[in-house]
Protein backbone atom coordinates (compact mmCIF):
# COMPACT_ATOMS: atom_id res chain seq x y z
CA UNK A 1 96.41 92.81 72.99
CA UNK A 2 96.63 95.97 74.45
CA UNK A 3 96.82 99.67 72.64
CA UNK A 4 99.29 100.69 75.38
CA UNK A 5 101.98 98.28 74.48
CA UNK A 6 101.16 99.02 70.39
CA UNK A 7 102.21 102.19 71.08
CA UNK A 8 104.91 102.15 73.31
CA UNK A 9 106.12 99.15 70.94
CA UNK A 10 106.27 101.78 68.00
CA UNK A 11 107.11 104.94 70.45
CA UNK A 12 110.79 102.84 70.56
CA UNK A 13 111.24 102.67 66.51
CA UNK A 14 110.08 98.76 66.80
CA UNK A 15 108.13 96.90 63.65
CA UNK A 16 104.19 96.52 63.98
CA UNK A 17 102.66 93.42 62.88
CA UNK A 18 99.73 93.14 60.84
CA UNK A 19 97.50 92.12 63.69
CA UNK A 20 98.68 94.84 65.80
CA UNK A 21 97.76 97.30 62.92
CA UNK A 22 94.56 95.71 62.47
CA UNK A 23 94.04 96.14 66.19
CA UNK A 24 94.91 99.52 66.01
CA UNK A 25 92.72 100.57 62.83
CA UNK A 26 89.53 98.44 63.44
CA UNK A 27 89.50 98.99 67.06
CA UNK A 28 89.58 103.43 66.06
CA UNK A 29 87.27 103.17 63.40
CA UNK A 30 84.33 100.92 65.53
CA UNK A 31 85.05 103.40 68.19
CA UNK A 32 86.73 101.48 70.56
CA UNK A 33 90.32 102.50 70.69
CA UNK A 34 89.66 106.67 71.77
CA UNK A 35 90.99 109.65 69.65
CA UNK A 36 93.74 109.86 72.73
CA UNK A 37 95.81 106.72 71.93
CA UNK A 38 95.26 106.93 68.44
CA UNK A 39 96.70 110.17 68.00
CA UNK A 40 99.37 108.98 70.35
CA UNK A 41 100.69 106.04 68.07
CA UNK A 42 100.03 108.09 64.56
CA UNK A 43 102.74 110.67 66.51
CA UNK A 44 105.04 108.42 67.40
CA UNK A 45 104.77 106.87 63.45
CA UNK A 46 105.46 110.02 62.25
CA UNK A 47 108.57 110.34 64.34
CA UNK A 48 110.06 106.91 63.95
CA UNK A 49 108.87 105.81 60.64
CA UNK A 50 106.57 102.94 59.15
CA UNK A 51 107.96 100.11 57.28
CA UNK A 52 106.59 99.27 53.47
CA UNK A 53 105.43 96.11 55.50
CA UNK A 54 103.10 98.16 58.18
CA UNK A 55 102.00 100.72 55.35
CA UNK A 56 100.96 97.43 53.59
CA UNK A 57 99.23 96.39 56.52
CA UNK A 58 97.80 99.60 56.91
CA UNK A 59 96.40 100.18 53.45
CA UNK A 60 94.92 96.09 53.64
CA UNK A 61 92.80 96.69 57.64
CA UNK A 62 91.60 100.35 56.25
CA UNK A 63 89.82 99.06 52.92
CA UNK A 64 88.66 95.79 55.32
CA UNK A 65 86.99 98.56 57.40
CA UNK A 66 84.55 99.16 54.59
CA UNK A 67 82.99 98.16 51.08
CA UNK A 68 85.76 96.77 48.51
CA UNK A 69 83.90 97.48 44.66
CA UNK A 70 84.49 94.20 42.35
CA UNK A 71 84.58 94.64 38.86
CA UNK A 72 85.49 91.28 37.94
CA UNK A 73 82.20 90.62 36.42
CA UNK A 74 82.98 93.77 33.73
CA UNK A 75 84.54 92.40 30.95
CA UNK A 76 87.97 94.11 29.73
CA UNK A 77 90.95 95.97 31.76
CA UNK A 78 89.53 98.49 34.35
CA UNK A 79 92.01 101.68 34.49
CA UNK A 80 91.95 103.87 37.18
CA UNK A 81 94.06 107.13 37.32
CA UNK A 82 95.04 109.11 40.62
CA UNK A 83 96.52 112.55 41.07
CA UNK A 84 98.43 114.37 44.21
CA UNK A 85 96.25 117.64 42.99
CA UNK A 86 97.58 121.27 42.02
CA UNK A 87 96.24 124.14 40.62
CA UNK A 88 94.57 123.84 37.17
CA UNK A 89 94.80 120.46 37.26
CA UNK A 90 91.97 118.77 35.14
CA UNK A 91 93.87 115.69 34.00
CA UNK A 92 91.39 113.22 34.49
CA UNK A 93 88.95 114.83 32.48
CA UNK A 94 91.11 114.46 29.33
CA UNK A 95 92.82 111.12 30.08
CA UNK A 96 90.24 108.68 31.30
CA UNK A 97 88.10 109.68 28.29
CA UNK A 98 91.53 109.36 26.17
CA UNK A 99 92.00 105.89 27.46
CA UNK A 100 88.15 105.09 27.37
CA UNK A 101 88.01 105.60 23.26
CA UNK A 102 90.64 103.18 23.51
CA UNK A 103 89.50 100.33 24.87
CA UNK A 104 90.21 100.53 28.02
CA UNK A 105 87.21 100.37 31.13
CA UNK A 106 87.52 102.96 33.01
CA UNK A 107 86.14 103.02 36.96
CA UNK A 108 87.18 105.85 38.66
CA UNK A 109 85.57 107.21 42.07
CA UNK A 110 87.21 110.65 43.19
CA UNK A 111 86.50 113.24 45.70
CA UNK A 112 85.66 116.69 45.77
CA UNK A 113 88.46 119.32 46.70
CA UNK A 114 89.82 120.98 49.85
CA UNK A 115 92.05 124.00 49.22
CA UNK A 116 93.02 125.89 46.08
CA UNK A 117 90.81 124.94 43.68
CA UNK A 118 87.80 122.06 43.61
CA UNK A 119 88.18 118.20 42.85
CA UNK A 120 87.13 116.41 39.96
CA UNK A 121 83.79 116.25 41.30
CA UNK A 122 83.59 119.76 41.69
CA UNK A 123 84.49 120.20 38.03
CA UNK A 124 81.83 117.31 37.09
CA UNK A 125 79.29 119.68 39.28
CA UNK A 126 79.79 122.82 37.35
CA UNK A 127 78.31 120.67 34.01
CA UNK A 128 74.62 121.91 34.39
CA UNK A 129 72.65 118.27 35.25
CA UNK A 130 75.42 116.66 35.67
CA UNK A 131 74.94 113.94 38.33
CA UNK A 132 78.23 111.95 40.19
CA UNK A 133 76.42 110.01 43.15
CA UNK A 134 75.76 106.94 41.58
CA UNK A 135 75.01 103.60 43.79
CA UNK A 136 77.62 100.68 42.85
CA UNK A 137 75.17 99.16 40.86
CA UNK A 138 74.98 102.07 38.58
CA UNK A 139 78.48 102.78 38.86
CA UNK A 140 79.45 99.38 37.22
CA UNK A 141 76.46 99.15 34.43
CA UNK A 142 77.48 102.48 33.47
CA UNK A 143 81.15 101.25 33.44
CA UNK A 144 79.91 97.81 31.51
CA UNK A 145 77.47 99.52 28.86
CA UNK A 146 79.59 102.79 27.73
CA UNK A 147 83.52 102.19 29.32
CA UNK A 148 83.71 105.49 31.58
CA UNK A 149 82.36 106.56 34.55
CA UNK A 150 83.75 109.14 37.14
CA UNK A 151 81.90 109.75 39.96
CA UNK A 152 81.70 110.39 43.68
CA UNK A 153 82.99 108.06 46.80
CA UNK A 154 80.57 106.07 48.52
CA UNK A 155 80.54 106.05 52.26
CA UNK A 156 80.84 102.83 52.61
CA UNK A 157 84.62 102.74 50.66
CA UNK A 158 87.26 102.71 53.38
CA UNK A 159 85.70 104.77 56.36
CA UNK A 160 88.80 103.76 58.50
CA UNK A 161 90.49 106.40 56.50
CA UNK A 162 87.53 108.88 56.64
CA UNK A 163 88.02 108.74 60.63
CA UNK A 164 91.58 108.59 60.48
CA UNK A 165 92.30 111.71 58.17
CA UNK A 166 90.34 113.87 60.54
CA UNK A 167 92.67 113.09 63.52
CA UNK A 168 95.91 113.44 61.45
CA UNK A 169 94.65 117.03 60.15
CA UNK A 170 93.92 117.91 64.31
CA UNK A 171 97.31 116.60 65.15
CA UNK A 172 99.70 117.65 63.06
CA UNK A 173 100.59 113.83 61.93
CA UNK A 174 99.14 114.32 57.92
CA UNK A 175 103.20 114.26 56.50
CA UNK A 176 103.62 110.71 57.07
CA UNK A 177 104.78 109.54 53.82
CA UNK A 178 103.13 106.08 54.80
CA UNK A 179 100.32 107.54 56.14
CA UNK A 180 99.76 109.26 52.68
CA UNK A 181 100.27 106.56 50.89
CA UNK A 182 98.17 104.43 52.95
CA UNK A 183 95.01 107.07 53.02
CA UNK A 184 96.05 107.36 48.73
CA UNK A 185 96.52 103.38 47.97
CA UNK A 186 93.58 102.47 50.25
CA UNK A 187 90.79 104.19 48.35
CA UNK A 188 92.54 103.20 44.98
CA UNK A 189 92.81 99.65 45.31
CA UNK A 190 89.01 99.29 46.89
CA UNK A 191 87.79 100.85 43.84
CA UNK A 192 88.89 97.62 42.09
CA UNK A 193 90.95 98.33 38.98
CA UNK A 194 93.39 96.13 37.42
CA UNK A 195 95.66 99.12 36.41
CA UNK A 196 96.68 102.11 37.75
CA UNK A 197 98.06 105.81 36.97
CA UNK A 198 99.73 108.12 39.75
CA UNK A 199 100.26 111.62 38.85
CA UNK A 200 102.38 112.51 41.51
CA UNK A 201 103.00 116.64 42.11
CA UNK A 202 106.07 118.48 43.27
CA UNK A 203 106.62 122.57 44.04
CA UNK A 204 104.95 125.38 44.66
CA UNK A 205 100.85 124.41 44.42
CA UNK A 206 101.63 120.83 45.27
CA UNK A 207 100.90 119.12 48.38
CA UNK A 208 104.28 117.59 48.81
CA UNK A 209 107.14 120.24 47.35
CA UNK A 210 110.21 118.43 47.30
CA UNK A 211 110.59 116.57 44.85
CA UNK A 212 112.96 113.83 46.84
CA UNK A 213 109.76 113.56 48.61
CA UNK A 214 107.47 113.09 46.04
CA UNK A 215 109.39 110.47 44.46
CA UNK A 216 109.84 108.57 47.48
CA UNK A 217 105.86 108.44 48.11
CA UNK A 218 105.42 107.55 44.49
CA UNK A 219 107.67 104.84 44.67
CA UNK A 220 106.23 103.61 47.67
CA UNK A 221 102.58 103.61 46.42
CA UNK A 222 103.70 101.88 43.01
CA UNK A 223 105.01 98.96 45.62
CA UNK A 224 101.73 98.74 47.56
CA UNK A 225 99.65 98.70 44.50
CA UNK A 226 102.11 95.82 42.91
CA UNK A 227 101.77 94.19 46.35
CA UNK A 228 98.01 94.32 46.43
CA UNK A 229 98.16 92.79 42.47
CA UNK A 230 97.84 95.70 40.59
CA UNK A 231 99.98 97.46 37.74
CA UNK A 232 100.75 100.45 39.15
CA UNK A 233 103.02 103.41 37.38
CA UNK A 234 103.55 106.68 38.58
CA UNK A 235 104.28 110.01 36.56
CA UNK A 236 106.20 112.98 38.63
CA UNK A 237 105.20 116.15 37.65
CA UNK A 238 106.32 119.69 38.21
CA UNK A 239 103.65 121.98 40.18
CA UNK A 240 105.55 125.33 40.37
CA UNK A 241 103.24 126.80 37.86
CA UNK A 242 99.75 126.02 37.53
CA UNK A 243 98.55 123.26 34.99
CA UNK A 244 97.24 124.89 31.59
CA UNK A 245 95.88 128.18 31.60
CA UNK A 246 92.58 127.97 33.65
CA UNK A 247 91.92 127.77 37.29
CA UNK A 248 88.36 127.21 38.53
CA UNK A 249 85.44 124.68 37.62
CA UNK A 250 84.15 125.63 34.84
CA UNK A 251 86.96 127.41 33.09
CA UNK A 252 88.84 124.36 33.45
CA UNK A 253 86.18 122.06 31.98
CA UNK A 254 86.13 124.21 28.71
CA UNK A 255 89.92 123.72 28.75
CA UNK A 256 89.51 120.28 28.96
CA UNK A 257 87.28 119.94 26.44
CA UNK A 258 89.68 121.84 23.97
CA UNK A 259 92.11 119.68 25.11
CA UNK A 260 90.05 116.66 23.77
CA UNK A 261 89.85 118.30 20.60
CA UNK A 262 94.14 118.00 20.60
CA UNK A 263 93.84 122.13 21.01
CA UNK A 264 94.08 123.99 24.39
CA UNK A 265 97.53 124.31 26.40
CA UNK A 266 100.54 122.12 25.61
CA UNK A 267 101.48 121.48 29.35
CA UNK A 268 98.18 119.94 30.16
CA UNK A 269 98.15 117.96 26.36
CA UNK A 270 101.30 116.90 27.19
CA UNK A 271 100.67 115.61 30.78
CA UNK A 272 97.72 113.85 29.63
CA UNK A 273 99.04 111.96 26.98
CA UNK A 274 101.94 110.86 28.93
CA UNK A 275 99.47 109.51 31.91
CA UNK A 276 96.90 108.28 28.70
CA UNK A 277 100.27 106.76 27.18
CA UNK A 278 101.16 104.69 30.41
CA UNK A 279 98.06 103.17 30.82
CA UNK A 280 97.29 102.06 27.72
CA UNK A 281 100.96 100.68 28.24
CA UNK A 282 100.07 98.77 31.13
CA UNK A 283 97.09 97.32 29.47
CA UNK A 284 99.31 95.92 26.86
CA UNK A 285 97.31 98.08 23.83
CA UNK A 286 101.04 99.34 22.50
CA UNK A 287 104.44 97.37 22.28
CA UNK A 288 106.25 100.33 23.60
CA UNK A 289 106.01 103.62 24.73
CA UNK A 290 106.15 105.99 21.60
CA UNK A 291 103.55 103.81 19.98
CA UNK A 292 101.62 104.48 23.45
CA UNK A 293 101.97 107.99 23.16
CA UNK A 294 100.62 107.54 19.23
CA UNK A 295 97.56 105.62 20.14
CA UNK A 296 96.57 108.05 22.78
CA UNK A 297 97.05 111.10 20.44
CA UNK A 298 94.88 109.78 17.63
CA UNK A 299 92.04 109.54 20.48
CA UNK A 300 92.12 113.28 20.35
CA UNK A 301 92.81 113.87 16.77
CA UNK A 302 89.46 111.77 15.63
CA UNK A 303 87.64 112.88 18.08
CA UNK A 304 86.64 109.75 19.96
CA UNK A 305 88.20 110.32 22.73
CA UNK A 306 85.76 114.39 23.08
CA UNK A 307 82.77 111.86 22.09
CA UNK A 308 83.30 109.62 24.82
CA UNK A 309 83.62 112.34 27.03
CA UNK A 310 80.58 113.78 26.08
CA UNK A 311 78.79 110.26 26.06
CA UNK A 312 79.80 109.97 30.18
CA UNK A 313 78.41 113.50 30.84
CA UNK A 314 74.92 112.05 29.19
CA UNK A 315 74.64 108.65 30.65
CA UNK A 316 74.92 111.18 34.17
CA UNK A 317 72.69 113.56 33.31
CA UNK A 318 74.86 116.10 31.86
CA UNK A 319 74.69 119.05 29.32
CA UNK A 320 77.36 118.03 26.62
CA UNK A 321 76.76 121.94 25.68
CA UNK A 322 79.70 123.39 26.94
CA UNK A 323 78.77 126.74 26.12
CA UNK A 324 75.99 126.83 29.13
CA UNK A 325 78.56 126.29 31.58
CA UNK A 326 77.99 129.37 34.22
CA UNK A 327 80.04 132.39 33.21
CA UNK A 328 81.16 134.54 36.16
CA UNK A 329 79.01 138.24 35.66
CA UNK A 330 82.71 140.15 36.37
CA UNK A 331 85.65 139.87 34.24
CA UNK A 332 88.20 142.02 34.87
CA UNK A 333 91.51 142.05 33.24
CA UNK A 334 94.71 141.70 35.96
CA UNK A 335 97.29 143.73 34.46
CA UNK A 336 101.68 143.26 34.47
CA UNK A 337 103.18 146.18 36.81
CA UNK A 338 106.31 145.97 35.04
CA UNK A 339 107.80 144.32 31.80
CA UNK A 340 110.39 141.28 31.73
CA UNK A 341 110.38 137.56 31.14
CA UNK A 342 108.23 135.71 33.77
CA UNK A 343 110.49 133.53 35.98
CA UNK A 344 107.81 132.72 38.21
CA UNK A 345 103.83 131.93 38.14
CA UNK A 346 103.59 130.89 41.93
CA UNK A 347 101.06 127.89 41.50
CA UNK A 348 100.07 128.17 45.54
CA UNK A 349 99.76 131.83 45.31
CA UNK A 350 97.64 131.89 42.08
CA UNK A 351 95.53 129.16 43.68
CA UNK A 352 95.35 131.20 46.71
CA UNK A 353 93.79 133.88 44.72
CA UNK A 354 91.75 131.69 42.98
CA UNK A 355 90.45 130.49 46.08
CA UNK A 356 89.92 133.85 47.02
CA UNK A 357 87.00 134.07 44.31
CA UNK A 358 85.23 130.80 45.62
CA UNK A 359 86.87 128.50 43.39
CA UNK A 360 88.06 126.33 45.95
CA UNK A 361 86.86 125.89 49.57
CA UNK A 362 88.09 125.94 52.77
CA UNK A 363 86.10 123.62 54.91
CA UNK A 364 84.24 120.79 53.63
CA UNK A 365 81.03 122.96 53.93
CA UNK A 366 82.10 125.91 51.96
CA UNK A 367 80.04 126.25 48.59
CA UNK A 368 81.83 126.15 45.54
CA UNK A 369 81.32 128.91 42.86
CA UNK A 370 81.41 126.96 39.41
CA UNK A 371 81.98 130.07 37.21
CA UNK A 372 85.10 132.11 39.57
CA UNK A 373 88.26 131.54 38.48
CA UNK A 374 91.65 132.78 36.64
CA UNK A 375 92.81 132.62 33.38
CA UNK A 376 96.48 133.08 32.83
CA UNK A 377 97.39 135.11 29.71
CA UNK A 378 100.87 133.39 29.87
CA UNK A 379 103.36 131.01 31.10
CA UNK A 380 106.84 130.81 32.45
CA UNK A 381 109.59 132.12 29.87
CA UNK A 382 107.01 134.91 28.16
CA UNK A 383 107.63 138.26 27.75
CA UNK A 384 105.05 140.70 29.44
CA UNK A 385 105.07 144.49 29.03
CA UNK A 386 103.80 146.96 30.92
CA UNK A 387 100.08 146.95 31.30
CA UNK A 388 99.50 143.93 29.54
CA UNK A 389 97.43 141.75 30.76
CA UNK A 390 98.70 138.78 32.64
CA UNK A 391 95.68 136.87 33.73
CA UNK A 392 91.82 137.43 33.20
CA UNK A 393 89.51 137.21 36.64
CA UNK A 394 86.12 135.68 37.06
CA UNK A 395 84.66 137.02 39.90
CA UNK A 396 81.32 138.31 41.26
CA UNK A 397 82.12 141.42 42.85
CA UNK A 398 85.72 144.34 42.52
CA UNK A 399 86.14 143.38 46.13
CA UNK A 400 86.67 139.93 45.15
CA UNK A 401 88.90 140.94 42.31
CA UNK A 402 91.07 143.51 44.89
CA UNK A 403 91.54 140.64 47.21
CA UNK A 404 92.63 138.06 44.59
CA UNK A 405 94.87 140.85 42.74
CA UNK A 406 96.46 141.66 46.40
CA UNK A 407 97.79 137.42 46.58
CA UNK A 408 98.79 137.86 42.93
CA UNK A 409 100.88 140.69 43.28
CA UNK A 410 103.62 137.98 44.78
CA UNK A 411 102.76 135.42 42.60
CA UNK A 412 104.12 137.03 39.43
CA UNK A 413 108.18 137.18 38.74
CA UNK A 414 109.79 139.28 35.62
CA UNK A 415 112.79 139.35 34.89
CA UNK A 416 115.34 141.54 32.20
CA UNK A 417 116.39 137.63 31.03
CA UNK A 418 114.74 134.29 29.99
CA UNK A 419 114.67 132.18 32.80
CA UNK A 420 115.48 128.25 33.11
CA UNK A 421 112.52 126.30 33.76
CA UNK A 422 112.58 122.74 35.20
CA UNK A 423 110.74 120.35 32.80
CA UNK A 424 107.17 119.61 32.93
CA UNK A 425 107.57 115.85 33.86
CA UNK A 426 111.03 115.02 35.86
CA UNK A 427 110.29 110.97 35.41
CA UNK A 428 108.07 107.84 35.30
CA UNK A 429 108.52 105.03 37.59
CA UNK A 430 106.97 101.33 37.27
């Protein structure tokens, strides 16, 4: 087998098989196959497609390339819950506790964030003491002994994608559909769980910002994860404003918190139900989905699901004190230039801004401020006179809050009239 004829095979819009795929991704990640031909046939995949059958094949050589967690020895359904990302989005932090107090297991490994704003790691991090690399081992007693543990990737879980990721940023091949889903389904399925969430993102502050799109790749990834024997659903969700009211670590762990104590902003309660609701759907723990949707709720209203939360931040080292979270020592109010209804908070922009403070990073080696951030003062369809305050800024420095203000300038709309805003969540499929 030769990587010439792979790629000159899929250069003319022909099917892969399996073993050619295989070929292909064992060969690049052992370092045989070189970063020329590689980037060659991801390139000519981009152009003339993948079938669900090579994105399968994909998705099953790229977790062979590494270790594959089993968490058959935990007793119970193990839940697992991935989003696309966007700004202010700290969904996992309310559902998988949400779903924990339920009765569900939950085993989730995530990543820390590139862009806008940080990952759920980089949330976890802000928690003073709060520890996410755990070996497997620990990973799966804490798992078997309390029901919930988030914490970081291990090396060993699907390097092929690692490697592959890297050369699909350099050349301009990272829109695949398949290749996302493949890189997305990959990790997910490695991990082990029996059920799965997808929170998939469309607009503004969302990777992929048609929603056509998005739908298509959340279809697709609900068919590899039922192909690969697990119960996948997926939840679309808008992105064209930012998710609650806080952007940035910290801020958006208090949120979450409030959130667990059924307070804090309706958009993210909302969202989080409806991704709590469909797993404890899939698990069988509710006949339908309104009695879903009532199961999950009374995890917040008790206050189980807040205790669980806090009983994961313990078990890794955590301060369940929320109130020594870092505070940012500048907080400067950003003020409304005009008066009107808002018709648009640009999630990318905000995030931009955001980013701007050292909420997010960059590059992988950019340092993460826990406390920077933005709180909005409103969302879309508010009224906002002139000089009120539209969002609050947690910064270090006035530089830092002139350069975030300058992004935000374009990221706030008014308007005389009450605009039409497209619903929070657009559907579910399963």
């Amino acid at each position: 087998m030769l990587m010439y004829d792979i790629i000159s095979k899929k250069r003319d819009g022909y099917e892969l098989s399996a073993a050619e795929i295989d070929f292909w991704i064992s060969g690049y990640t052992q370092g045989v196959i070189p970063d020329y031909q590689c980037s060659a046939l991801l390139m000519a995949g981009l152009l003339q497609g993948f079938t669900k059958q090579e994105t399968l094949a994909m998705v099953e050589s790229m977790i062979a390339s590494g270790e594959r967690i089993d968490l058959s020895d935990i007793e119970g359904i193990k839940a697992d819950k991935h989003s696309t990302g966007g700004v202010g989005d700290k969904t996992s932090l309310v559902v998988m506790p949400i779903i924990a107090a339920a009765g569900l297991k939950v085993a989730k490994m995530s990543g820390r964030g590139l862009g806008h704003t940080g990952g759920t790691l980089d949330k976890l991090a802000a928690i003073p003491g709060c520890y996410t690399e755990l070996t497997t081992a620990e990973f799966k007693q804490q798992v078997r002994e309390i029901g919930i543990a988030i914490i970081s990737q291990t090396a060993k879980l699907v390097p092929a994608d690692k490697k592959l990721y890297a050369l699909r940023d350099a050349t301009a091949t990272v829109d695949s559909l398949a290749l996302i889903a493949a890189s997305i389904m990959s990790k997910k399925i490695a991990t082990g769980a029996d059920i799965l969430a997808l929170d998939v993102k469309y607009g503004s502050g969302a990777f992929m910002q048609n929603l056509a799109d998005s739908r298509a790749l959340a279809q697709l990834m609900v068919e590899l994860a039922q192909a690969s024997g697990i119960k996948a659903v997926a939840v679309l969700s808008s992105m064209e404003q930012p998710l609650g009211l806080a952007i940035g670590n910290a801020l958006e762990v208090k949120e979450a918190a409030a959130v667990l104590t059924n307070n804090g902003p309706d958009d993210l309660r909302e969202l989080s139900l409806t991704l709590a609701a469909e797993l404890i759907l899939l698990a069988g723990l509710a006949p339908d989905r309104a009695q879903a949707v009532d199961l999950a709720r009374q995890q917040l209203t008790s206050g189980a699901a807040l205790a669980k939360f806090r009983q994961m931040i313990a078990a890794q080292g955590g301060d369940t004190d929320f109130s020594h979270l870092p505070v940012s020592p500048l907080v400067v109010e950003y003020r409304a230039r005009e008066s009107g209804y808002l018709t648009a908070i640009d999630a990318r922009k905000i995030g931009l801004a955001a980013l701007c403070l050292g909420a997010g990073r960059e590059k992988k080696e950019d340092v993460i401020d826990p406390a920077a951030g933005i709180i909005l003062r409103h969302k879309l369809e508010e009224r906002v006179e002139t000089g009120e305050g539209v969002a609050e800024v947690h910064c270090r420095t006035q530089q830092q809050f002139a350069a975030a203000g300058e992004i935000a300038d374009d990221g706030f709309a008014l308007a005389a009239d009450i605009p039409e805003t497209a619903p929070l969540i657009s559907e579910i499929i399963s």
